[in-house]
Protein backbone atom coordinates (compact mmCIF):
# COMPACT_ATOMS: atom_id res chain seq x y z
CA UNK A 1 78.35 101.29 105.19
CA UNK A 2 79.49 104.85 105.93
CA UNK A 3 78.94 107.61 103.58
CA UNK A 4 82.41 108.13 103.23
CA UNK A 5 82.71 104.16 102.40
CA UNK A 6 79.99 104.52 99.83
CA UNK A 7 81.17 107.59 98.03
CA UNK A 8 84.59 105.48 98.00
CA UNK A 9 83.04 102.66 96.43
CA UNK A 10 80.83 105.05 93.72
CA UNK A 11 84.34 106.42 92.89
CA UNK A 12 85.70 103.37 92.19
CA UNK A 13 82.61 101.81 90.18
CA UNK A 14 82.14 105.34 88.13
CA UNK A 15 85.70 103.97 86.58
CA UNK A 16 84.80 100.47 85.73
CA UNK A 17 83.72 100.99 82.13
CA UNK A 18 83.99 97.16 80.96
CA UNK A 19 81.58 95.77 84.05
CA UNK A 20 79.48 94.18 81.38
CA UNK A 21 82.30 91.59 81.03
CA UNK A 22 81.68 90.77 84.93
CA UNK A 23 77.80 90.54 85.08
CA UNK A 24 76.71 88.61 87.90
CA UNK A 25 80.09 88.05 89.13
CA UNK A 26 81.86 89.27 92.37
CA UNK A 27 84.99 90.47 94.81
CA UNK A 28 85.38 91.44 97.70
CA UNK A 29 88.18 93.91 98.51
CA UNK A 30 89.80 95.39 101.64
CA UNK A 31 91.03 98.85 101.22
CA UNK A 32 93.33 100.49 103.42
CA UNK A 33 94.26 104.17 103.04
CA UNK A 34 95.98 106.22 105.38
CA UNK A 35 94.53 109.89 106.66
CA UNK A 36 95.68 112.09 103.98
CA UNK A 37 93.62 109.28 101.80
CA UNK A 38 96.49 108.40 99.84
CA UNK A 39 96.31 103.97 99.10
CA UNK A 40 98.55 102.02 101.44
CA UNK A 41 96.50 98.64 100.29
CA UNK A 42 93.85 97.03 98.08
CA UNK A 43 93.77 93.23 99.20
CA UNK A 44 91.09 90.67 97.90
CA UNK A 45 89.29 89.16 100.72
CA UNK A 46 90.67 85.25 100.10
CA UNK A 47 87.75 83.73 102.73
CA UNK A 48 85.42 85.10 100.15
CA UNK A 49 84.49 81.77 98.32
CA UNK A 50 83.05 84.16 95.48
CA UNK A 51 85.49 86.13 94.61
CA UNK A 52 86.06 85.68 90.43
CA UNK A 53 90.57 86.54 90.23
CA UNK A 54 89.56 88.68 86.96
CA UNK A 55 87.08 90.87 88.93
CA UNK A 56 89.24 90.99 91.45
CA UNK A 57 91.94 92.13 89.62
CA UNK A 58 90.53 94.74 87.37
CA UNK A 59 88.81 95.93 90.23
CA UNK A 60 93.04 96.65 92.47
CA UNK A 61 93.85 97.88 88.95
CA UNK A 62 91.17 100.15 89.14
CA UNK A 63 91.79 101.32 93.05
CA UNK A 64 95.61 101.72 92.64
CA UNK A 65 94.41 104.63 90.13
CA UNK A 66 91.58 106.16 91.84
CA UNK A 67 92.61 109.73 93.38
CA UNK A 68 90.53 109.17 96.97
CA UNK A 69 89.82 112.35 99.03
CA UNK A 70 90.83 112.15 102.91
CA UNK A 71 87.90 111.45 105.17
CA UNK A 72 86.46 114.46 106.99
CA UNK A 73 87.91 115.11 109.89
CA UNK A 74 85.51 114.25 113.06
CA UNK A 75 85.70 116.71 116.33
């Protein structure tokens, strides 16, 4: 994972104040944001066997209000 990934994901999971209630449970979700960084999708990963729907759903409600910087610009 990418720094810029990870500090995406620490964003997100600095947010998720009730993640007691989801202990040992799991989702995987595809994010897709455009260059200025602004959300164009959050999608649960349905091939993910694991994935618990409440998880996964706090966890889009939780995206669709993050503020995520744009990725630094490579040259």
């Amino acid at each position: 994972m990418d720094i810029y990934a990870s500090n995406l994901k620490k964003s997100i999971q600095s947010r998720f104040y009730d993640i007691d209630l989801y202990k040992g449970q799991e989702c995987e979700i595809k994010i897709t944001l455009n260059d200025d960084g602004k959300l164009i999708s959050a999608i649960p990963n349905e091939k993910n066997n694991n994935n618990d729907k409440k998880l996964c759903i706090r966890g889009m409600e939780l995206i669709e209000k993050t503020q995520f910087s744009p990725p630094q610009k490579t040259t």
